[in-house]
Protein backbone atom coordinates (compact mmCIF):
# COMPACT_ATOMS: atom_id res chain seq x y z
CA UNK A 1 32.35 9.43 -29.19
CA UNK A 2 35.90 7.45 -30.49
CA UNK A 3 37.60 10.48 -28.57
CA UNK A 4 35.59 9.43 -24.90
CA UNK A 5 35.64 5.83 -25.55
CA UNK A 6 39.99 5.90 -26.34
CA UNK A 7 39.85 7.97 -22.77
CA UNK A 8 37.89 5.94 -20.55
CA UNK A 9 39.69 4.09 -17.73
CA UNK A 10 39.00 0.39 -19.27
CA UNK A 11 40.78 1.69 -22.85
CA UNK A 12 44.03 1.19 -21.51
CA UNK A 13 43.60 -2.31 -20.43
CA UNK A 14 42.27 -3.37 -23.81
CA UNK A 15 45.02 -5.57 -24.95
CA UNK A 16 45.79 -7.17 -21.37
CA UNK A 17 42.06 -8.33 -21.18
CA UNK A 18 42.37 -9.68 -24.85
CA UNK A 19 45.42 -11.09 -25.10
CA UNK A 20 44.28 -12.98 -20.93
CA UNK A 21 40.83 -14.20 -23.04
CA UNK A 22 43.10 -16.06 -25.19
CA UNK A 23 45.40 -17.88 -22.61
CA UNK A 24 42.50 -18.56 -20.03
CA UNK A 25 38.49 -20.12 -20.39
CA UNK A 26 37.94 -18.00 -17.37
CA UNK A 27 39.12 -14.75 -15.79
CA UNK A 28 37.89 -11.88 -13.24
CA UNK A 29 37.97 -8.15 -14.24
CA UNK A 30 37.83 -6.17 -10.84
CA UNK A 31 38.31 -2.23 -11.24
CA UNK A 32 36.57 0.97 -9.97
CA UNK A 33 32.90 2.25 -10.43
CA UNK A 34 32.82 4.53 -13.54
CA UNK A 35 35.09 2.59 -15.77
CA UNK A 36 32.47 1.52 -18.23
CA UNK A 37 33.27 -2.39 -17.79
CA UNK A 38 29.50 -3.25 -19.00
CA UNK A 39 29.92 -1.27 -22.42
CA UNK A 40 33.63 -1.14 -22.98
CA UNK A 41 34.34 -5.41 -23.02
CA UNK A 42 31.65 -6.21 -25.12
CA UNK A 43 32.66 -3.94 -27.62
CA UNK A 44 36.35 -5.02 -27.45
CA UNK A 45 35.12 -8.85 -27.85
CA UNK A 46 33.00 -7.69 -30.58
CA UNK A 47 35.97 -6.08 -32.59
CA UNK A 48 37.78 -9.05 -32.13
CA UNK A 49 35.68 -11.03 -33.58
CA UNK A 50 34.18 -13.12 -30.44
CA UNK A 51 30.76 -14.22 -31.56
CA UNK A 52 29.09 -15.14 -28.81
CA UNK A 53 29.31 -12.44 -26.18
CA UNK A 54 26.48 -12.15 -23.15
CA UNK A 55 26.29 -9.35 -20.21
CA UNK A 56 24.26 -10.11 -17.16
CA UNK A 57 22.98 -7.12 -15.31
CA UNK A 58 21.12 -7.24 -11.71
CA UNK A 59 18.31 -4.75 -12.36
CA UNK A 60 16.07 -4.11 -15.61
CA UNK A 61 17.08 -0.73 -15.57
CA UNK A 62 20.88 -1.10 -16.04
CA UNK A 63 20.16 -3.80 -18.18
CA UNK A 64 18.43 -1.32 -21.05
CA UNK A 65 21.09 2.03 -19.88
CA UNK A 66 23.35 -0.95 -21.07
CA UNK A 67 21.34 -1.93 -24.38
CA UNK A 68 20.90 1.62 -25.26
CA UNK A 69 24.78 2.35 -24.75
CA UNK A 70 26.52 -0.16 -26.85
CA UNK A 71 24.00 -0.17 -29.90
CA UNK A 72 24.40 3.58 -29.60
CA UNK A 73 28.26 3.14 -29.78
CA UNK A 74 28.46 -0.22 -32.28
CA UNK A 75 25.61 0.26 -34.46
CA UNK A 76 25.89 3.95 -35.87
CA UNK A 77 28.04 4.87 -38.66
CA UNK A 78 29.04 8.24 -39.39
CA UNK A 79 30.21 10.35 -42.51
CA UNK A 80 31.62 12.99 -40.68
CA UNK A 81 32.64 12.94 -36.63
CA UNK A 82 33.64 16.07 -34.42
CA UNK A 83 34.69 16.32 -31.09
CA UNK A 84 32.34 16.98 -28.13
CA UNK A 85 31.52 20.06 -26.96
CA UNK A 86 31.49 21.89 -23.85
CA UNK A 87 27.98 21.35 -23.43
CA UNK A 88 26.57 18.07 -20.43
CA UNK A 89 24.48 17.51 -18.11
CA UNK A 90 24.06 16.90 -14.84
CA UNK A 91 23.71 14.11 -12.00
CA UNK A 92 22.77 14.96 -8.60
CA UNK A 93 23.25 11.65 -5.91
CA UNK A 94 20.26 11.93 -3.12
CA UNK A 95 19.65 9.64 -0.41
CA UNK A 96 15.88 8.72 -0.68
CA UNK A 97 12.67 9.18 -2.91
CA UNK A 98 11.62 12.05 -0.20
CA UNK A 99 14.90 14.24 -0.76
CA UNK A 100 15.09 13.50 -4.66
CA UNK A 101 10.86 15.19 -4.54
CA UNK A 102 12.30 18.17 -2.68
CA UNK A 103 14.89 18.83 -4.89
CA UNK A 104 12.73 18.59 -7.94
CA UNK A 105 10.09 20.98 -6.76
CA UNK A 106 13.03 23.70 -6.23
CA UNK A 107 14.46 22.77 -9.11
CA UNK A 108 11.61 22.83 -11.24
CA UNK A 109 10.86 26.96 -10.66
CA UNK A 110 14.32 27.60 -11.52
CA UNK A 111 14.22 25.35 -14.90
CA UNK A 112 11.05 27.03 -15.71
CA UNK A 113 12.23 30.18 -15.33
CA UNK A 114 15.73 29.78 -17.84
CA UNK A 115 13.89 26.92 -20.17
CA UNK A 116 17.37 25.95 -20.68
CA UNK A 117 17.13 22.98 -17.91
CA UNK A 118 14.79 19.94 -18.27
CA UNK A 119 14.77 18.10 -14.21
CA UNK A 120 13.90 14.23 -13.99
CA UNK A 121 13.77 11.67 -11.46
CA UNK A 122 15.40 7.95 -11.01
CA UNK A 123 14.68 5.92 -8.24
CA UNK A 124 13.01 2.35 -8.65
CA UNK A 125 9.20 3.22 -7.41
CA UNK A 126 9.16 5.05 -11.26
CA UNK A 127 7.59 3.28 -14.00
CA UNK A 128 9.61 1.94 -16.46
CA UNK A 129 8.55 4.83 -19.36
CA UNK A 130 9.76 7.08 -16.65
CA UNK A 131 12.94 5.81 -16.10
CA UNK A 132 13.58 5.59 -19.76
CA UNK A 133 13.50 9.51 -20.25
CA UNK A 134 16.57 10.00 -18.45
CA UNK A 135 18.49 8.30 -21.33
CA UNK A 136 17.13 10.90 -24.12
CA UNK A 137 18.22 13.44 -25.28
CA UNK A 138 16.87 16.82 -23.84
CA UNK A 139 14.04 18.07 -25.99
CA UNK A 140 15.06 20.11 -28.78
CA UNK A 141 15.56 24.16 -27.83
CA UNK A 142 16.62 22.52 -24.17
CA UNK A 143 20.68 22.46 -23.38
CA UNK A 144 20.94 20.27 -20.21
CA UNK A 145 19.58 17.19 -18.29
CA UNK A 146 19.36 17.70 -14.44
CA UNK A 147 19.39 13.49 -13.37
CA UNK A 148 18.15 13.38 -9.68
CA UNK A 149 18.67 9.54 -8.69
CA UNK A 150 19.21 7.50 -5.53
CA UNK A 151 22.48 5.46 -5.43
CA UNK A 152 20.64 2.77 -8.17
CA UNK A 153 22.61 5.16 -10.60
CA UNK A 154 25.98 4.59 -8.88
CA UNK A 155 26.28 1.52 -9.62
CA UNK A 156 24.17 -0.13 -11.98
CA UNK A 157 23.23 2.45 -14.66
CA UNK A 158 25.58 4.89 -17.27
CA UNK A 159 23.97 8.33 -18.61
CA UNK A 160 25.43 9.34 -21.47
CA UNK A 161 26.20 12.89 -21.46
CA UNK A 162 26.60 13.58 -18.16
CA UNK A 163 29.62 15.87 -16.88
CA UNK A 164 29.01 17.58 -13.99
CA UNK A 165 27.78 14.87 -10.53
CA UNK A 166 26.58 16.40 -7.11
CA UNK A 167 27.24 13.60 -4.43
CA UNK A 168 25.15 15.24 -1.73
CA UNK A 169 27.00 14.57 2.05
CA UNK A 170 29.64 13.49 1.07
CA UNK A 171 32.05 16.33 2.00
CA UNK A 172 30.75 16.45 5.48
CA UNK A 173 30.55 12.98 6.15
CA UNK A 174 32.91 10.48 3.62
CA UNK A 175 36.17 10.86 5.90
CA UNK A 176 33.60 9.96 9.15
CA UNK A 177 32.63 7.19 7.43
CA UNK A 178 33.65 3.30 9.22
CA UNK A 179 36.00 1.01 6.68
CA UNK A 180 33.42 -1.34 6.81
CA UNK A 181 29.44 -0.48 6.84
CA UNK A 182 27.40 -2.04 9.75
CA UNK A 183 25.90 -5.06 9.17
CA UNK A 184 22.06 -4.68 7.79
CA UNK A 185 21.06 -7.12 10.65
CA UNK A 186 22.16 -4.71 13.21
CA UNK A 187 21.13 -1.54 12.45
CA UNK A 188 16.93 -2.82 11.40
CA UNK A 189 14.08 -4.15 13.34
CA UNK A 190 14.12 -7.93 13.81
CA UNK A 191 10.54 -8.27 14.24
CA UNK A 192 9.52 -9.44 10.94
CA UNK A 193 12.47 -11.68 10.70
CA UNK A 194 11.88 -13.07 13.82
CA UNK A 195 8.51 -13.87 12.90
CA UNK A 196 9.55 -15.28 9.50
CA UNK A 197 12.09 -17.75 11.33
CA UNK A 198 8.94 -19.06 13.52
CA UNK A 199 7.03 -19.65 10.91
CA UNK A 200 8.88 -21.53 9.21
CA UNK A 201 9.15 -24.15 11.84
CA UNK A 202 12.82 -23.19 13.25
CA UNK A 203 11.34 -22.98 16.90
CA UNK A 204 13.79 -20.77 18.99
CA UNK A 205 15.18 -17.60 16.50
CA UNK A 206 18.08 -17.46 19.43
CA UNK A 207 19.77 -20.47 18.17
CA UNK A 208 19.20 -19.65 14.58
CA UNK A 209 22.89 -20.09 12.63
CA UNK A 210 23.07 -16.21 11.44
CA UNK A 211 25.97 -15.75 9.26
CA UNK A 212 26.05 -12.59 11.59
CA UNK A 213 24.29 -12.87 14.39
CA UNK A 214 22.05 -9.89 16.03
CA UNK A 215 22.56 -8.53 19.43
CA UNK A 216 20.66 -11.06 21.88
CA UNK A 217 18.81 -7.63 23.36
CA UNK A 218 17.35 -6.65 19.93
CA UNK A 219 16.11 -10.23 19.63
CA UNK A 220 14.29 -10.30 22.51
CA UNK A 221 13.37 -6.81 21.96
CA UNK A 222 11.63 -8.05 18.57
CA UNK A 223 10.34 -11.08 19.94
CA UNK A 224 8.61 -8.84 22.83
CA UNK A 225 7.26 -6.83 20.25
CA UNK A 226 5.65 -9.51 18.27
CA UNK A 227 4.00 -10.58 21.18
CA UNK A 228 2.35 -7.39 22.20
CA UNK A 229 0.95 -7.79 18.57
CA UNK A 230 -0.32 -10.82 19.40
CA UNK A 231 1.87 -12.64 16.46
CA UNK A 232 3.18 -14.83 19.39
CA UNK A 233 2.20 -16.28 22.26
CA UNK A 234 3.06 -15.02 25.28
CA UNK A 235 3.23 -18.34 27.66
CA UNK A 236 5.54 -20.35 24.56
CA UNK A 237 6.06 -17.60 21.94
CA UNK A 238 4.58 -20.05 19.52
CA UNK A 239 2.42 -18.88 16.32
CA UNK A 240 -0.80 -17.46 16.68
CA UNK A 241 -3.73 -17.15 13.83
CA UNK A 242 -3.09 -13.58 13.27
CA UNK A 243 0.94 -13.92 13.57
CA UNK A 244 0.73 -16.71 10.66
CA UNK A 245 -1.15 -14.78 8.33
CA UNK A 246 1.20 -11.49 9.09
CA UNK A 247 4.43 -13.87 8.16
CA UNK A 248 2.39 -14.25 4.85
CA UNK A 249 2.90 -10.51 3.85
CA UNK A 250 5.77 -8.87 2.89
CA UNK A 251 5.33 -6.06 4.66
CA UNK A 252 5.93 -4.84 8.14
CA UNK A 253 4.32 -6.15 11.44
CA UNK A 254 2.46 -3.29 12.40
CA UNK A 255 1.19 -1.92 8.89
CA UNK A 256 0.38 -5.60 7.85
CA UNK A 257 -1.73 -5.57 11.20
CA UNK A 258 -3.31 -2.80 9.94
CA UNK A 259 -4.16 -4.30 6.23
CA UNK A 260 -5.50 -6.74 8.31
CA UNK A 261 -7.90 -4.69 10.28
CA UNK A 262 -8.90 -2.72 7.79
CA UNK A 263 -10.11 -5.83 5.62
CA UNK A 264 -12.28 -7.15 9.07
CA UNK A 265 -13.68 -4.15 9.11
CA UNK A 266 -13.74 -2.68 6.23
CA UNK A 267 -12.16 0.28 6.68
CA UNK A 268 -12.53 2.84 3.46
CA UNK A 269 -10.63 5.73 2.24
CA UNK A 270 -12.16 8.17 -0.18
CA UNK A 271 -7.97 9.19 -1.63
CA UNK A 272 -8.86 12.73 -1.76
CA UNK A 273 -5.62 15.11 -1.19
CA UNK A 274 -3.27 12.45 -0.21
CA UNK A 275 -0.48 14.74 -0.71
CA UNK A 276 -1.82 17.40 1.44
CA UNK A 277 -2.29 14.39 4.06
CA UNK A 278 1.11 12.87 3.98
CA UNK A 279 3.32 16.26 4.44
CA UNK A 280 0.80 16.82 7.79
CA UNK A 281 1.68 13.76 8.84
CA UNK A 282 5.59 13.42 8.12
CA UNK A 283 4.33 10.48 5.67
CA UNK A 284 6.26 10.20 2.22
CA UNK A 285 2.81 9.67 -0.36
CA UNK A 286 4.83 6.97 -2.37
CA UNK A 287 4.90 4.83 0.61
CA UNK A 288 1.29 5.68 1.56
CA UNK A 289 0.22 4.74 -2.09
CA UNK A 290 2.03 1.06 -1.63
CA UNK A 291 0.05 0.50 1.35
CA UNK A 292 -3.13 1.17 -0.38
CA UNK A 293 -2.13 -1.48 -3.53
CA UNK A 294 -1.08 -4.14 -1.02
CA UNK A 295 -4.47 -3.46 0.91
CA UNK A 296 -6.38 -4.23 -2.32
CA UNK A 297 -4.41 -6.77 -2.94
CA UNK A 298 -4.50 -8.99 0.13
CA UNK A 299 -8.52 -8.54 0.56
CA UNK A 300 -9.29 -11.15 -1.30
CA UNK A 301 -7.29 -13.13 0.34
CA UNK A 302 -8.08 -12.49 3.88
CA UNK A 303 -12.13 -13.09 3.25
C-alpha cells in the first residue's frame, strides 16, 4: 500500500500543495481523473497535523468508496508489509444499465465455469448493499473482481484493487469525438420542459432567457406535442387540467399520461414474467419496474 500511494500521480505534488496551504486561506487543485485527489489530500493534511479536514462528495456512493479508502489507508497498522502482487481485478466502462445486464449474463457462464472470477454490477438503480460489494474483497478461494459500471465509476468512485479497465467504444469512436459535447438542451425532447416553464406562470417558453437556447423548431415541435396530449390548449397554448397535473410528475409526458389513465381506470397488472415481457418488447425491466412504483405512488394522489 506505501509502495502505490508514493506512486500515485498526486504524491509528487505533496509538498507544493502543503507548503501553498500555508501561504494561502484558499486555493484550487485542478488535475486529471485517476489521481486520487479525494484520498491522497486528506491524508497529507492529516500527517501534517491539520485537524480539521472535511471532503465533500456529490453522490452517496463516492462518498463511502471515499470513507472506506482512507480509513483503509490511515487507520491500519502493520507488523510486517510486502509489496503487491501480480494479482487485480478488473473494471469494464459500459454505457447503460441494458449493456452492463448483457455483459453480466455472458460473463456469468464463463465465471461459473473457472470459479476463479466473481462479476458485479454498479450503476445507481442498485441498492445501496449492492453497491457496497464492489468494494470487498472477492470471497475467499476467488482471485478476481470483474466491476461492470456506467461512467458513475469514472468519476466519482475509486476500487481498490483494480488493474486491468475495459473502456468499451472508445477505440472506435474517442478521436470522432467533438471538443466540446452538445449541449443537453439540444440533443432531448423539450416537451416536459416546455410544460414545466408554463406552469410555472412564464407564459411564452419562446422568450424564456435559456443560458443556451433550443432550436426555435424543436420548441414548437414540443409545444405541438403537448398539445396533441391535450397538456395545452390549442386556441392559446395555455394550461389545461390534465397538463397541470402532468407538470406535477417527474416523469415524461406520455408515460405520466399513462399513470394517469391507468389510475381513472384502474388499470391492473398481475407482474407475472416481466422479464420475458420487456425483451419482447425492446423494454429495459428496470425502467418498466420504475413505472410501476411511481404508478403506486401517485394513486393516491390523483383520487
Amino acid at each position: 500500500m506505501v509502495y502505490d500511494q508514493n506512486n500515485l500521480p498526486i504524491a509528487i505534488h505533496r509538498r507544493e500543495i502543503l507548503e501553498e496551504l500555508k501561504n494561502h486561506q484558499v486555493i484550487l487543485i485542478a488535475v486529471g481523473t485517476g489521481c486520487e485527489k479525494p484520498t491522497q489530500i486528506p491524508r497529507f493534511l492529516l500527517e501534517a497535523d491539520f485537524d480539521k479536514i472535511v471532503c465533500t462528495q456529490p453522490r452517496l456512493i463516492a462518498c463511502i468508496s471515499l470513507t472506506k479508502r482512507v480509513s483503509y489507508e490511515t487507520l491500519n497498522e502493520y507488523e510486517n508489509q510486502y509489496p503487491s502482487t501480480d494479482r487485480g481485478d478488473m473494471l469494464i466502462f459500459l454505457s447503460g444499465m441494458a449493456e452492463i445486464q448483457a455483459v453480466m449474463e455472458a460473463a456469468q457462464s464463463c465465471a461459473q465455469e473457472t470459479q476463479h472470477w466473481i462479476v458485479l454490477p454498479l450503476h445507481s438503480a442498485l441498492p445501496l448493499e449492492e453497491q457496497d460489494k464492489v468494494f470487498d474483497m472477492p470471497p475467499e478461494g476467488v482471485c478476481r473482481k470483474c466491476v461492470i459500471v456506467t461512467n458513475i465509476a469514472e468519476t466519482s468512485v475509486t476500487i481498490d484493487g483494480v488493474r486491468f479497465i475495459i473502456d468499451s467504444g472508445k477505440k472506435y469512436e474517442y478521436l470522432s469525438f467533438q471538443e466540446y459535447s452538445t449541449s443537453e438542451i439540444r440533443c432531448v425532447a423539450l416537451d416536459f420542459l416546455m410544460l414545466k416553464i408554463i406552469f410555472m406562470g412564464l407564459k411564452d417558453p419562446r422568450k424564456f432567457p435559456f443560458v443556451e437556447s433550443p432550436d426555435k423548431t424543436a420548441i414548437d415541435s414540443a409545444l405541438r406535442r403537448l398539445q396533441q396530449q391535450a397538456a395545452l390548449s390549442t386556441i392559446d397554448c395555455s394550461l389545461t387540467s390534465i397538463g397541470a397535473m402532468l407538470a406535477r410528475l417527474p416523469v415524461d409526458v406520455s408515460i405520466g399520461k399513462m399513470l394517469i389513465f391507468a389510475c381513472i381506470f384502474q388499470v391492473k397488472s398481475d407482474g407475472q414474467n416481466t422479464r420475458t415481457w420487456c425483451r419482447r418488447r425492446g423494454v429495459e425491466e428496470q425502467r418498466l419496474d420504475d413505472i410501476t412504483k411511481l404508478r403506486r405512488q401517485f394513486q393516491d394522489i390523483l383520487r
